[in-house]
C-alpha atoms as a PDB file:
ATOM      1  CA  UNK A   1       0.000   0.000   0.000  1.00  0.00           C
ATOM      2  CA  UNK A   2       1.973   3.570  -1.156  1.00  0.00           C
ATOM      3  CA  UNK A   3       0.130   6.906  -1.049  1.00  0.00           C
ATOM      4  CA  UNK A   4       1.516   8.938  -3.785  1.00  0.00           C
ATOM      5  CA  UNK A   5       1.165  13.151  -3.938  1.00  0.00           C
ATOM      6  CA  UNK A   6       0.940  15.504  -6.754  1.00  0.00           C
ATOM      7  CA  UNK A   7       1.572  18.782  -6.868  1.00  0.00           C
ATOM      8  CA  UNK A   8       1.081  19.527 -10.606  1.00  0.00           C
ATOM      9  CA  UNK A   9      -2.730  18.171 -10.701  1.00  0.00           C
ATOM     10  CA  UNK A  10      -1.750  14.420 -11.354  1.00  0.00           C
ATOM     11  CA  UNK A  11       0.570  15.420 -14.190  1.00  0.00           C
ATOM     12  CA  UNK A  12       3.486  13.375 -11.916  1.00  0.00           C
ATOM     13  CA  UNK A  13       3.455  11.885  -8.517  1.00  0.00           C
ATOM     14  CA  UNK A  14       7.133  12.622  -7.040  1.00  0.00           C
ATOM     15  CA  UNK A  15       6.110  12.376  -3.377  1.00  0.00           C
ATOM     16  CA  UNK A  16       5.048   8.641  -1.826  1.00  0.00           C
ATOM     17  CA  UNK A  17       5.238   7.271   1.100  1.00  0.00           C
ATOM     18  CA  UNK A  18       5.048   3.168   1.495  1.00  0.00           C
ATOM     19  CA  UNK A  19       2.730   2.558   4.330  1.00  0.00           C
ATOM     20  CA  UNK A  20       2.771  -1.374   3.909  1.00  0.00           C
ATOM     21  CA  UNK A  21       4.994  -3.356   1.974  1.00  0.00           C
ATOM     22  CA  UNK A  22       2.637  -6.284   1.834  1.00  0.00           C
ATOM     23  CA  UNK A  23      -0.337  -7.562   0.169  1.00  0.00           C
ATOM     24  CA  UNK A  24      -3.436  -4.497   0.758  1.00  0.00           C
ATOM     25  CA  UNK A  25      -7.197  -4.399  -0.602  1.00  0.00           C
ATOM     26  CA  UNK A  26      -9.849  -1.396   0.271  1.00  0.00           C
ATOM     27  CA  UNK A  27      -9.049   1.752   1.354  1.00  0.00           C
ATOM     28  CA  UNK A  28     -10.523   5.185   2.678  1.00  0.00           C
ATOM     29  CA  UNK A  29      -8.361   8.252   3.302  1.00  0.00           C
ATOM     30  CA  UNK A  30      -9.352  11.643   4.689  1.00  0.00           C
ATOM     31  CA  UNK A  31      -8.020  14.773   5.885  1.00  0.00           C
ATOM     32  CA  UNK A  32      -7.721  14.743   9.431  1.00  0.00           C
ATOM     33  CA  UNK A  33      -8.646  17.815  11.946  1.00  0.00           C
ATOM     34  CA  UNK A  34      -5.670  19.827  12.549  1.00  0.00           C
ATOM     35  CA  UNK A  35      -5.223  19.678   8.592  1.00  0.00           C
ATOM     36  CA  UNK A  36      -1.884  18.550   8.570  1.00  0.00           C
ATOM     37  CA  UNK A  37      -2.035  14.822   8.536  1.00  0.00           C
ATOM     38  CA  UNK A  38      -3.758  12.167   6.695  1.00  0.00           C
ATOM     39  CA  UNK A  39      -5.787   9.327   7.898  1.00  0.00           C
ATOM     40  CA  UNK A  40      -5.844   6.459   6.058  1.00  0.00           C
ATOM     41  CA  UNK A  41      -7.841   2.920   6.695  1.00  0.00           C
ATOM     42  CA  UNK A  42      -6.931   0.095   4.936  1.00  0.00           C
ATOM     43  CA  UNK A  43      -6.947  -3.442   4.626  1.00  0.00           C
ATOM     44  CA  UNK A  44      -4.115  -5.507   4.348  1.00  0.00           C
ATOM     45  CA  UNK A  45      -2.410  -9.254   5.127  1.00  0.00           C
ATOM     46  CA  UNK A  46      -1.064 -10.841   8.040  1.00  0.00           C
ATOM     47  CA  UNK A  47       1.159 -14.024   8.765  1.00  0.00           C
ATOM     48  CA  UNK A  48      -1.329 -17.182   9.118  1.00  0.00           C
ATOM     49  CA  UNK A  49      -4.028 -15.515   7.501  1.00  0.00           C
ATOM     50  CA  UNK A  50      -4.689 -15.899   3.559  1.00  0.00           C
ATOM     51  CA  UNK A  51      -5.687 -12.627   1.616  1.00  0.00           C
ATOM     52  CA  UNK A  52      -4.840  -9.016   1.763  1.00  0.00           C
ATOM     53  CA  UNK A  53      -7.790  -8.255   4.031  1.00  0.00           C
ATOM     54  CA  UNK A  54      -6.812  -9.974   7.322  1.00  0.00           C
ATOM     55  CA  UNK A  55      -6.514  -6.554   9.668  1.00  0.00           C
ATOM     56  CA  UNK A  56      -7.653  -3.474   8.856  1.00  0.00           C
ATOM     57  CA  UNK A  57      -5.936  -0.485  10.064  1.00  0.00           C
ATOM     58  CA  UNK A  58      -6.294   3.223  10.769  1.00  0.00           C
ATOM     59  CA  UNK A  59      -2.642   5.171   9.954  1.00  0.00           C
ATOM     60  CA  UNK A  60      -1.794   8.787   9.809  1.00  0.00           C
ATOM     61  CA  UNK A  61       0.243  10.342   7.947  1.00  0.00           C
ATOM     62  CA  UNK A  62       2.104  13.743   6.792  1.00  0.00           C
ATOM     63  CA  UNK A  63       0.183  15.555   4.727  1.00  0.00           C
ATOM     64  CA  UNK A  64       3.476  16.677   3.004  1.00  0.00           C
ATOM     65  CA  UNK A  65       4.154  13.157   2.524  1.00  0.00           C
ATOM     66  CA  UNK A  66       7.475  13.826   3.734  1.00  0.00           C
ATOM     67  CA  UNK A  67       9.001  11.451   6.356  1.00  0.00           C
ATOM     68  CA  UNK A  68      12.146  13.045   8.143  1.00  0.00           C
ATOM     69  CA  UNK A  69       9.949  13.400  11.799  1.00  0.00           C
ATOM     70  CA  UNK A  70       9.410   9.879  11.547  1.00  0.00           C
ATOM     71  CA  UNK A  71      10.311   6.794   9.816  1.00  0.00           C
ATOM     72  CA  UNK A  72       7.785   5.060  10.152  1.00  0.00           C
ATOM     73  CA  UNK A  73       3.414   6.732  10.724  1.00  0.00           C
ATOM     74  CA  UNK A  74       1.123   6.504  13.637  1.00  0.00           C
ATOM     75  CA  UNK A  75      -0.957   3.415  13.058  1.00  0.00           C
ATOM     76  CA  UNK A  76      -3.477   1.869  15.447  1.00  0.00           C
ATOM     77  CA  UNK A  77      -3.633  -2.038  14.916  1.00  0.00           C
ATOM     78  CA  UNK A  78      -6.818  -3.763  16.581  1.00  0.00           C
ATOM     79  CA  UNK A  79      -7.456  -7.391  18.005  1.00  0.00           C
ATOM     80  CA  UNK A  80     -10.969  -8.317  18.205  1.00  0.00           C
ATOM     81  CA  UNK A  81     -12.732 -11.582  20.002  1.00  0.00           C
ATOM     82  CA  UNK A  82     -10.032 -12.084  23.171  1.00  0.00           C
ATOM     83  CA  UNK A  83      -8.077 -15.438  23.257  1.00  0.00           C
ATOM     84  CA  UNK A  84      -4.503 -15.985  24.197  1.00  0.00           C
ATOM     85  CA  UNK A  85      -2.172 -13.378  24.477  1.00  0.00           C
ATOM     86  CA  UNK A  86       0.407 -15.312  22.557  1.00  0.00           C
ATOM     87  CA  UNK A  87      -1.878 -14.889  19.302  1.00  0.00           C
ATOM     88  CA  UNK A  88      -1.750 -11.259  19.606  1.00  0.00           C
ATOM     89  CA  UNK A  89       2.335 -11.260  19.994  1.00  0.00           C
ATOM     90  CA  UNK A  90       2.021 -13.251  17.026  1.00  0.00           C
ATOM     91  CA  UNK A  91      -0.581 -11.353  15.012  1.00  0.00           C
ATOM     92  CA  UNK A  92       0.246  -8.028  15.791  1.00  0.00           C
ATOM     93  CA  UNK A  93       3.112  -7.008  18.074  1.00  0.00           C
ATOM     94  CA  UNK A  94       6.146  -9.097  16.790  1.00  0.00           C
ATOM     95  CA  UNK A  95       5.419  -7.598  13.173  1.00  0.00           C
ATOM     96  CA  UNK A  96       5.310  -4.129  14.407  1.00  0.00           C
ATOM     97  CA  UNK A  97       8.336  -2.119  12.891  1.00  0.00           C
ATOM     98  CA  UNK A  98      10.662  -0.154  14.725  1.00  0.00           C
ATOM     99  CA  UNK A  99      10.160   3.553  14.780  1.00  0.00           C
ATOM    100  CA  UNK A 100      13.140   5.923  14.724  1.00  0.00           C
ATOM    101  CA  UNK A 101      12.598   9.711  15.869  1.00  0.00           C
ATOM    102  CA  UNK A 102      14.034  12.266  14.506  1.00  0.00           C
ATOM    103  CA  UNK A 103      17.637  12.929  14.618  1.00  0.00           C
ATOM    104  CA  UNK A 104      17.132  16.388  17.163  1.00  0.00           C
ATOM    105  CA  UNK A 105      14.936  14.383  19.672  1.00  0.00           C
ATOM    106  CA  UNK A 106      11.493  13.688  19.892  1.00  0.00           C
ATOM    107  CA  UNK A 107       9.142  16.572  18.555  1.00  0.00           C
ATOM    108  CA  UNK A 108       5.636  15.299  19.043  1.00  0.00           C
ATOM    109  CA  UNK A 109       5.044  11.869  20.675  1.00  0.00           C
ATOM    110  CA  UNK A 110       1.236  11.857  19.081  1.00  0.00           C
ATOM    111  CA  UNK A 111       3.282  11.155  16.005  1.00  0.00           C
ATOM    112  CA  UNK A 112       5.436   8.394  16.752  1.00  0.00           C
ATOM    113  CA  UNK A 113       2.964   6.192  18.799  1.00  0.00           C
ATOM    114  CA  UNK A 114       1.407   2.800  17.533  1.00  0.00           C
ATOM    115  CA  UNK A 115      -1.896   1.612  19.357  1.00  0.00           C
ATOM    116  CA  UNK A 116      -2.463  -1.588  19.870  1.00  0.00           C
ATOM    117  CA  UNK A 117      -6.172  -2.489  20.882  1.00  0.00           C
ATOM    118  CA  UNK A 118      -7.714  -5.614  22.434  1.00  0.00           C
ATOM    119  CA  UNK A 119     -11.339  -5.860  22.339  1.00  0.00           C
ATOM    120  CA  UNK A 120     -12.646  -8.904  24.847  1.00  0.00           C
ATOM    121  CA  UNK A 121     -11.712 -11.234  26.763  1.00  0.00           C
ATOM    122  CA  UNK A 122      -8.014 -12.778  27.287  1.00  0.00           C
ATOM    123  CA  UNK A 123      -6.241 -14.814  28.401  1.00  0.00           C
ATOM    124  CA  UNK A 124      -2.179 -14.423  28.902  1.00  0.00           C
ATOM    125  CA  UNK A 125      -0.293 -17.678  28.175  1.00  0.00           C
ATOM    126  CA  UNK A 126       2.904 -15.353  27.504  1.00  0.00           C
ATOM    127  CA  UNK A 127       3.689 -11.843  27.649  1.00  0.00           C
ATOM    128  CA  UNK A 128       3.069  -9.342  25.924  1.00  0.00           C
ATOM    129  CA  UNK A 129       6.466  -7.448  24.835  1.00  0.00           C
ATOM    130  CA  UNK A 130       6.015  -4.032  23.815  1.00  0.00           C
ATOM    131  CA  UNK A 131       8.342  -2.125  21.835  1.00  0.00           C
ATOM    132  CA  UNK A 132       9.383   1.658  22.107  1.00  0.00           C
ATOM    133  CA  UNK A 133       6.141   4.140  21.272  1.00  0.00           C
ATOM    134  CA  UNK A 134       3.886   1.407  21.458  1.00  0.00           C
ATOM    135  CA  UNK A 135       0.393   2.081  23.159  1.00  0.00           C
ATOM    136  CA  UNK A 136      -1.591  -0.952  24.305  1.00  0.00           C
ATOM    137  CA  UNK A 137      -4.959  -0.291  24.854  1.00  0.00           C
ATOM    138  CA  UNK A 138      -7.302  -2.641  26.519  1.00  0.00           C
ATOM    139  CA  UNK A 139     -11.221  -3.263  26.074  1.00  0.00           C
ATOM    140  CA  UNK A 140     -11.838  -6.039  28.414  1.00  0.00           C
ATOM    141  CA  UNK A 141     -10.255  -8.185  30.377  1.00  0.00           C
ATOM    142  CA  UNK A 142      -7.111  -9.760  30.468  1.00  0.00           C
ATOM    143  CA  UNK A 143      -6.163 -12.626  33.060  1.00  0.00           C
ATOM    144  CA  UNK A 144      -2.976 -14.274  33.597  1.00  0.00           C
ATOM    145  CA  UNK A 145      -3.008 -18.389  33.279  1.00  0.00           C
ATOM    146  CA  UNK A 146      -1.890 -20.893  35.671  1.00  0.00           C
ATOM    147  CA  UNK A 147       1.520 -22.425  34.916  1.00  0.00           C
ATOM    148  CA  UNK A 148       1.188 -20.856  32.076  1.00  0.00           C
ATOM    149  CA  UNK A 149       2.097 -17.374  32.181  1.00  0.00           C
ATOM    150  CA  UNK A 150       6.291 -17.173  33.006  1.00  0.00           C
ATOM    151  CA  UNK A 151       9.531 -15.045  32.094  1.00  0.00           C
ATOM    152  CA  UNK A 152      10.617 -15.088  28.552  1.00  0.00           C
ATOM    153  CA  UNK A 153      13.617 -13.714  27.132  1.00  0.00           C
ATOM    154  CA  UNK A 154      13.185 -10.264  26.157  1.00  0.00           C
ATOM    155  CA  UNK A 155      10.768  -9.841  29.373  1.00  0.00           C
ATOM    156  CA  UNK A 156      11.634  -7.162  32.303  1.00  0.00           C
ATOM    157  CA  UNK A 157      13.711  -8.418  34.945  1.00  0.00           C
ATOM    158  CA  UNK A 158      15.980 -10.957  35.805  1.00  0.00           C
ATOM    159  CA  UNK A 159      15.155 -14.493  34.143  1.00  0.00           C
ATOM    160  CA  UNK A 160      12.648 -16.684  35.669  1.00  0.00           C
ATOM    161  CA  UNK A 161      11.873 -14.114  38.652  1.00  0.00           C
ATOM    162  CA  UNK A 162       8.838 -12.192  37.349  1.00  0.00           C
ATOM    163  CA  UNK A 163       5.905 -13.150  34.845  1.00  0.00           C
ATOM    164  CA  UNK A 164       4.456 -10.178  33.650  1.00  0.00           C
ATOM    165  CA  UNK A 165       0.935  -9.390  31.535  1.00  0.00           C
ATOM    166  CA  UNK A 166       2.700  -6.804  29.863  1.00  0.00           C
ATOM    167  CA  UNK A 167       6.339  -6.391  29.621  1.00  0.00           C
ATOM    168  CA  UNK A 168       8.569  -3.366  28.367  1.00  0.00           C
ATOM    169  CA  UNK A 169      12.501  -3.855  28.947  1.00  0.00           C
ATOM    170  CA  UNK A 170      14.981  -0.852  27.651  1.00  0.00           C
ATOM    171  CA  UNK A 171      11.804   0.740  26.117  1.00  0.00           C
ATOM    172  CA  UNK A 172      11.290   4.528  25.579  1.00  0.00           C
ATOM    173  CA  UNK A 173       7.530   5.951  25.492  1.00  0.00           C
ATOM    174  CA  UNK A 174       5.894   3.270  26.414  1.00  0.00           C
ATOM    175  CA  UNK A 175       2.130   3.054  27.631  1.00  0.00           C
ATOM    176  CA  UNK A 176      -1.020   0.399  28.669  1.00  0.00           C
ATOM    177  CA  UNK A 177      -4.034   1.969  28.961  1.00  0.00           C
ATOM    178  CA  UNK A 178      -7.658   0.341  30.346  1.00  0.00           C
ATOM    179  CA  UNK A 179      -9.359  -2.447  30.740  1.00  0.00           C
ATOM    180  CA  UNK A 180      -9.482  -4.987  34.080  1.00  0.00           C
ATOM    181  CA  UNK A 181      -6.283  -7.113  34.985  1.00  0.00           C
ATOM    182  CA  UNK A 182      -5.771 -10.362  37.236  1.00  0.00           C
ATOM    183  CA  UNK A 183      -3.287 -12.767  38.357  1.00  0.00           C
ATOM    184  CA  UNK A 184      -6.102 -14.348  40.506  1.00  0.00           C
ATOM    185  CA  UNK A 185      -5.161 -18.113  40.600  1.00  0.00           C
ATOM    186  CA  UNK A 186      -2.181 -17.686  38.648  1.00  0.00           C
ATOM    187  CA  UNK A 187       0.824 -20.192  39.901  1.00  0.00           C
ATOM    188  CA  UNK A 188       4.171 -20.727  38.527  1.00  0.00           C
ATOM    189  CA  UNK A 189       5.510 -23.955  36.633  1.00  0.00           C
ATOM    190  CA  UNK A 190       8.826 -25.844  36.996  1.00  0.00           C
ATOM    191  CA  UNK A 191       8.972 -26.272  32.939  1.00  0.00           C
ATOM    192  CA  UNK A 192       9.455 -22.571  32.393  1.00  0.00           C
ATOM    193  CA  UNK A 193      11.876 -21.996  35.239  1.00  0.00           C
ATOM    194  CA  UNK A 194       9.672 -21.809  38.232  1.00  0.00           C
ATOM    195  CA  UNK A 195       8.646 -18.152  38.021  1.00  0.00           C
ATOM    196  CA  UNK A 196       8.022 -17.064  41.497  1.00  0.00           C
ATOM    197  CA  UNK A 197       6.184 -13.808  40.713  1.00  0.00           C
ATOM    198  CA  UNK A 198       3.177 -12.920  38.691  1.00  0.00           C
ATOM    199  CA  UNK A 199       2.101  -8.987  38.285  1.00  0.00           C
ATOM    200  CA  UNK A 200       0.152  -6.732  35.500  1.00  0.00           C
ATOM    201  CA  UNK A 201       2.500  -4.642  33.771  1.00  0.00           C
ATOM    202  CA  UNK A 202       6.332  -4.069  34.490  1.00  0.00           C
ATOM    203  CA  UNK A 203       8.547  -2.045  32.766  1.00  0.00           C
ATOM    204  CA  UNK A 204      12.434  -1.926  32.886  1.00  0.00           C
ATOM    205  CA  UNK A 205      14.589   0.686  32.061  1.00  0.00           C
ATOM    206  CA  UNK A 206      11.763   3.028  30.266  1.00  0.00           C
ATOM    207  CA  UNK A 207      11.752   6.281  29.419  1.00  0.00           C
ATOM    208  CA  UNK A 208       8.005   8.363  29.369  1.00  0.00           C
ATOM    209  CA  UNK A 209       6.414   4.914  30.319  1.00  0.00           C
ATOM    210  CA  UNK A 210       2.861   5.752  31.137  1.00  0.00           C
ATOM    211  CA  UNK A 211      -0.228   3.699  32.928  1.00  0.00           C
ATOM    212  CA  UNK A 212      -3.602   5.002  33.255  1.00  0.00           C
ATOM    213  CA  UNK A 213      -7.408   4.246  33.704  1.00  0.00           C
ATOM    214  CA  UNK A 214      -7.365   0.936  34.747  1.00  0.00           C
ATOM    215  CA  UNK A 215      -8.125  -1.570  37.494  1.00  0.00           C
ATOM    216  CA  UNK A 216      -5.696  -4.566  38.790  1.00  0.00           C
ATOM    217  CA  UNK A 217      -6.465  -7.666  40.823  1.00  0.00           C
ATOM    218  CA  UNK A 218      -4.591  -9.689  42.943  1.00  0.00           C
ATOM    219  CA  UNK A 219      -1.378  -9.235  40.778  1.00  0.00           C
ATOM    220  CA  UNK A 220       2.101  -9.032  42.632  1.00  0.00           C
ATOM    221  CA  UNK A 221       1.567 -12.359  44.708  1.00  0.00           C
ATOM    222  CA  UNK A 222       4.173 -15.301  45.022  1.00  0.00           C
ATOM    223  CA  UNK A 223       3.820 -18.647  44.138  1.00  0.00           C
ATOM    224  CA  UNK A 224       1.820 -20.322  46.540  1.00  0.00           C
ATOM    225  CA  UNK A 225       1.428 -17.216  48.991  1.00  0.00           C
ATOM    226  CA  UNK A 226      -1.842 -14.936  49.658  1.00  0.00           C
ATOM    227  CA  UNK A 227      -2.000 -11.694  48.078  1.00  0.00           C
ATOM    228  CA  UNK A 228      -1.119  -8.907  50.564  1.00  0.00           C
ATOM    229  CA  UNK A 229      -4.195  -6.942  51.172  1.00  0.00           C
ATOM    230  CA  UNK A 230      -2.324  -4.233  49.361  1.00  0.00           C
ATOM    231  CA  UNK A 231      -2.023  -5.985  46.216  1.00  0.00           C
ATOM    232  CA  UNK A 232      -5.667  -7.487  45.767  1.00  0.00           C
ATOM    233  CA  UNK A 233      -6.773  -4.769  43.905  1.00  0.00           C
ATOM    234  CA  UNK A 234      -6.061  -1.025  42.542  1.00  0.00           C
ATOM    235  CA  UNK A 235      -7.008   1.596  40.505  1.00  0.00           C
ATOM    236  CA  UNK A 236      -4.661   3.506  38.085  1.00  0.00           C
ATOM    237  CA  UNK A 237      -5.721   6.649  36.638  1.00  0.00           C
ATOM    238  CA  UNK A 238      -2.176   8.371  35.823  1.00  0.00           C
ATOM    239  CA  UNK A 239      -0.620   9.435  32.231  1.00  0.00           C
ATOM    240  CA  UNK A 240       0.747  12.044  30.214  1.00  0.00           C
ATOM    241  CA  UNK A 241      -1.651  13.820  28.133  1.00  0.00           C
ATOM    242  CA  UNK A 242      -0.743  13.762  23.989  1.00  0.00           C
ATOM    243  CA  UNK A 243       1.963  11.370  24.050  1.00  0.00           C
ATOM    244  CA  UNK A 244      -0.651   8.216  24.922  1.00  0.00           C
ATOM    245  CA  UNK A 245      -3.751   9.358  24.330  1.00  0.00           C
ATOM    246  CA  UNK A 246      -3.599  12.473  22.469  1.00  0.00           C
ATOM    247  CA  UNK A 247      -5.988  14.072  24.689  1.00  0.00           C
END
């Protein structure tokens, strides 16, 4: 999928800007509000689904076209239905490309953020690992599973201490946003190293890592152990204002 730009009334086309190198289908763009971007939704393929219409997804981009603020545009990518976590990693968040700011620093986070959102139910078998300005959004619920859920490479933390929902390690503008979380009745298991800790969200060695506007249970427990009364449940309503919302 390119989006090409003429500014001799279709006569040539010398500005373009790739916004999927795969297989696409239908498309709709528009003009956003603050009439200097683009919004663009479009259908396109996905590993272990046939066709160029497995996900459809909203990006923005430059009205110039030009791409020296960032490499790669704003998209939002969303996950419908609930199921295992490890089908979204696979789906969506190990095929997200890195994004590179611009060479003076970071202008406008709004810019450089990806949403992901989960719509449902889930249920997390593994973590998920988010990558610098990614924004997970959740719709739902999300539940960590029995000797299931454990430390993976790539996860905060030192190995097999801490499972984690979500997991950001060396990460910068990071942020999970909504939904209800729980590690109720979550327990470790000897074949992935005997994880003794289960919590929501950790993140290692961010940068402008954000949470907000969301409720966890009974996450932070050890194996085998009570939760503290302190850790059965809380509320987080905290963030930064345009760099994970743009609100």
């Amino acid at each position: 999928m390119t989006v090409r730009r003429s500014q001799d009334d279709g006569k040539t086309w010398p500005l373009s800007t790739v916004v999927h190198p795969g297989g696409s289908a239908y498309s709709c763009m528009t003009e956003m509000s603050d009439k200097t971007q683009l919004g663009l939704l479009h259908e396109r393929d996905a590993q272990g689904c046939r066709g160029p219409s497995c996900q459809t997804v909203f990006s923005v981009l430059p009205l110039s076209l030009k791409t020296d603020d960032a490499a790669v545009a704003a998209e939002e990518h969303t996950h419908r239905g609930g199921g295992l976590t490890s089908g979204v990693m696979a789906s969506i968040i190990s095929k997200l490309p890195p994004v590179t700011a611009n060479s003076s620093g970071v202008r406008d986070g709004k810019q450089l953020m990806r949403t992901v959102r989960l719509s449902g139910d889930y249920q997390a078998d593994v973590p998920l690992l988010l990558p610098s300005f990614t924004r997970l959004v959740l719709d739902g619920t999300i539940t960590a599973v029995p000797y299931k859920l454990s430390w993976t490479p790539g996860s905060a933390g030192s190995p097999n201490m801490t499972a984690a929902i979500v997991s950001a390690k060396g990460a910068q503008m990071v942020s999970v946003e909504g939904g209800s979380w729980s590690c109720a009745g979550w327990n470790s298991s000897a074949s992935h190293g005997n994880t003794s800790d289960a919590t929501a969200i950790y993140f290692d060695e961010t940068s402008f890592s954000f949470i907000r506007n969301l409720t966890i249970r009974a996450c932070g427990m050890y194996s085998g152990e009570p939760a503290p009364a302190s850790n059965e449940s809380a509320s987080i309503g905290i963030g930064r204002a345009g760099y994970c919302s743009g609100k």
